[in-house]
Protein backbone atom coordinates (compact mmCIF):
# COMPACT_ATOMS: atom_id res chain seq x y z
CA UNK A 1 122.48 43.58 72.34
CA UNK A 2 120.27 43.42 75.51
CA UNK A 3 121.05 44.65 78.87
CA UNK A 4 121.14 41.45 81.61
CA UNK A 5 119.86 41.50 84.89
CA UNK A 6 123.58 41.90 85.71
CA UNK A 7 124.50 44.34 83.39
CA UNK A 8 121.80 46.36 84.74
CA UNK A 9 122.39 45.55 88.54
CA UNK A 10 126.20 46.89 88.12
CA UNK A 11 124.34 50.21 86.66
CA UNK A 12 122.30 50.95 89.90
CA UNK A 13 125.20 50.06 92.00
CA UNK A 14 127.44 52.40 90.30
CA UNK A 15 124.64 55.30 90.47
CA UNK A 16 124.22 54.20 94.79
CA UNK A 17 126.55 55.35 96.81
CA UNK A 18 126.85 54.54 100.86
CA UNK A 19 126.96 58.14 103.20
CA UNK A 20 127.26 57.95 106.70
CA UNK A 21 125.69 60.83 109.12
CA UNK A 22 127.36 61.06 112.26
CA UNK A 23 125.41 62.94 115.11
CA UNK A 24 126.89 64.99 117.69
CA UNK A 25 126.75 63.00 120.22
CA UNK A 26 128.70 60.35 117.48
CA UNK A 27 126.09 57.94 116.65
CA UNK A 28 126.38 57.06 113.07
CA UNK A 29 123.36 56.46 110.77
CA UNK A 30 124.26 54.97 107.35
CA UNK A 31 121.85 55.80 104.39
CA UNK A 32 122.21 54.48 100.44
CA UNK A 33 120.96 56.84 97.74
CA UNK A 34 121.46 57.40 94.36
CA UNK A 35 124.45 59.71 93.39
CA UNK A 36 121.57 62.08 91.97
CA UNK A 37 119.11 62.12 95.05
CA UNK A 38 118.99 65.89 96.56
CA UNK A 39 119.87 65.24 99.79
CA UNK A 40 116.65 66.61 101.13
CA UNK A 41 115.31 62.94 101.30
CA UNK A 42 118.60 62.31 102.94
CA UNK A 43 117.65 64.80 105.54
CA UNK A 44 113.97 64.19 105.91
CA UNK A 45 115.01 60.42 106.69
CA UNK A 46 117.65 61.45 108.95
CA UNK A 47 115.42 63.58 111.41
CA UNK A 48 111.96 61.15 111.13
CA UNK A 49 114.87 58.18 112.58
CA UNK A 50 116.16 60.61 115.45
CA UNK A 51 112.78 62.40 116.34
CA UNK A 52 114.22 65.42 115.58
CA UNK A 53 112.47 68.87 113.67
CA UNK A 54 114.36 69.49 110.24
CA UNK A 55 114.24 73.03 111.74
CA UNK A 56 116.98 72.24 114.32
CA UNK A 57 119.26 70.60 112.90
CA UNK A 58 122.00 71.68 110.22
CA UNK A 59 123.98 68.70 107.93
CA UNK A 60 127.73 70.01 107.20
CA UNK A 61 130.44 68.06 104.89
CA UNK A 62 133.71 69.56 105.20
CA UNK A 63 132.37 72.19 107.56
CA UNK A 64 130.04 73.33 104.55
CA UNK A 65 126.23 73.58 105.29
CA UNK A 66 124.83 70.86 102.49
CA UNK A 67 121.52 72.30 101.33
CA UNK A 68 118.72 69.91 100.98
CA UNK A 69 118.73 70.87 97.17
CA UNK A 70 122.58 69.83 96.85
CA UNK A 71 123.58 66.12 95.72
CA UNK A 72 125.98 63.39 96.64
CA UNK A 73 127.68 64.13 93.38
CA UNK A 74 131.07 63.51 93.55
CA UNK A 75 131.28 61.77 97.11
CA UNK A 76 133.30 59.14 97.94
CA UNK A 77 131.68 56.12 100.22
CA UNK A 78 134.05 57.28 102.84
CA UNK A 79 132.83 60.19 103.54
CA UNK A 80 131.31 61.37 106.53
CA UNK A 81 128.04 63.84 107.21
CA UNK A 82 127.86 66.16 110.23
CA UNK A 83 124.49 66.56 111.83
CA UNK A 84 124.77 69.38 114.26
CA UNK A 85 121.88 69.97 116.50
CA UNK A 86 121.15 73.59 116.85
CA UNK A 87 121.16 74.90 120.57
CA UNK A 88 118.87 78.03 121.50
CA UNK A 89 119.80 80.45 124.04
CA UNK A 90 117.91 79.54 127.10
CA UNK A 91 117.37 83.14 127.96
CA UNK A 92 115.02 83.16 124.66
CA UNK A 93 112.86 80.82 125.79
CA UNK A 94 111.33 83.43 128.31
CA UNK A 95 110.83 87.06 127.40
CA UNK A 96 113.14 89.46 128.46
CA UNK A 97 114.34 92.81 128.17
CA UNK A 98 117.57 94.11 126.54
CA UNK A 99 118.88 94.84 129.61
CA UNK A 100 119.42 91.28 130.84
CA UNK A 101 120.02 90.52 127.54
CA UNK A 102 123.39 92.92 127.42
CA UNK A 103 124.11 91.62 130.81
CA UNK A 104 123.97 87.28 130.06
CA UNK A 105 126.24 88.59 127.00
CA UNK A 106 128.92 90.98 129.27
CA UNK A 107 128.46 87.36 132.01
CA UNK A 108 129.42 85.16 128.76
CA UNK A 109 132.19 87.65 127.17
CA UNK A 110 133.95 87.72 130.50
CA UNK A 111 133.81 83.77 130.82
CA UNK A 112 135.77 83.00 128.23
């Protein structure tokens, strides 16, 4: 029997699945992928639409850290990806010495 252009559309739709990326500050940024696609090309696509550095960002599901070699296996359309932007330590963008270092962390210790 031979496969119809319908037969064969309801195939790719049931390999495609819909994720959603939500940003810290709560933008959401919808992608469709195949339910085999490592989510690497997730990622890549993710950071080239936000002009952002794959380096400095991190995708969670769940609270887990998704690696780019994980896939969408298993997901459900309504779930929802994390992107959390990574924040550096202003004190490291300027050298200094392990003295202020122990002192920004006693300033930040007794802060909270």
């Amino acid at each position: 029997m031979a496969d119809t252009a319908e037969d064969k559309k309801d195939i790719a739709t049931d390999n495609a699945i819909n994720l959603k990326v939500v940003g810290q500050d709560g933008n959401e940024t919808f992608f469709k992928c195949k339910k085999t696609t490592p989510f690497q090309k997730l990622m890549n696509a993710y950071c080239t639409r936000q002009g952002i550095s794959m380096n400095s960002v991190r995708f969670l599901f769940d609270g887990e850290r998704i690696l780019p070699t994980h896939t969408p296996e298993g997901a459900t359309p309504s779930d929802r990806l994390h992107a959390a932007l990574l924040m550096l330590a202003a004190f490291m963008a300027r050298p200094c010495s392990l003295l202020q270092i122990a002192r920004w962390k006693m300033a930040m210790r007794s802060t909270l």
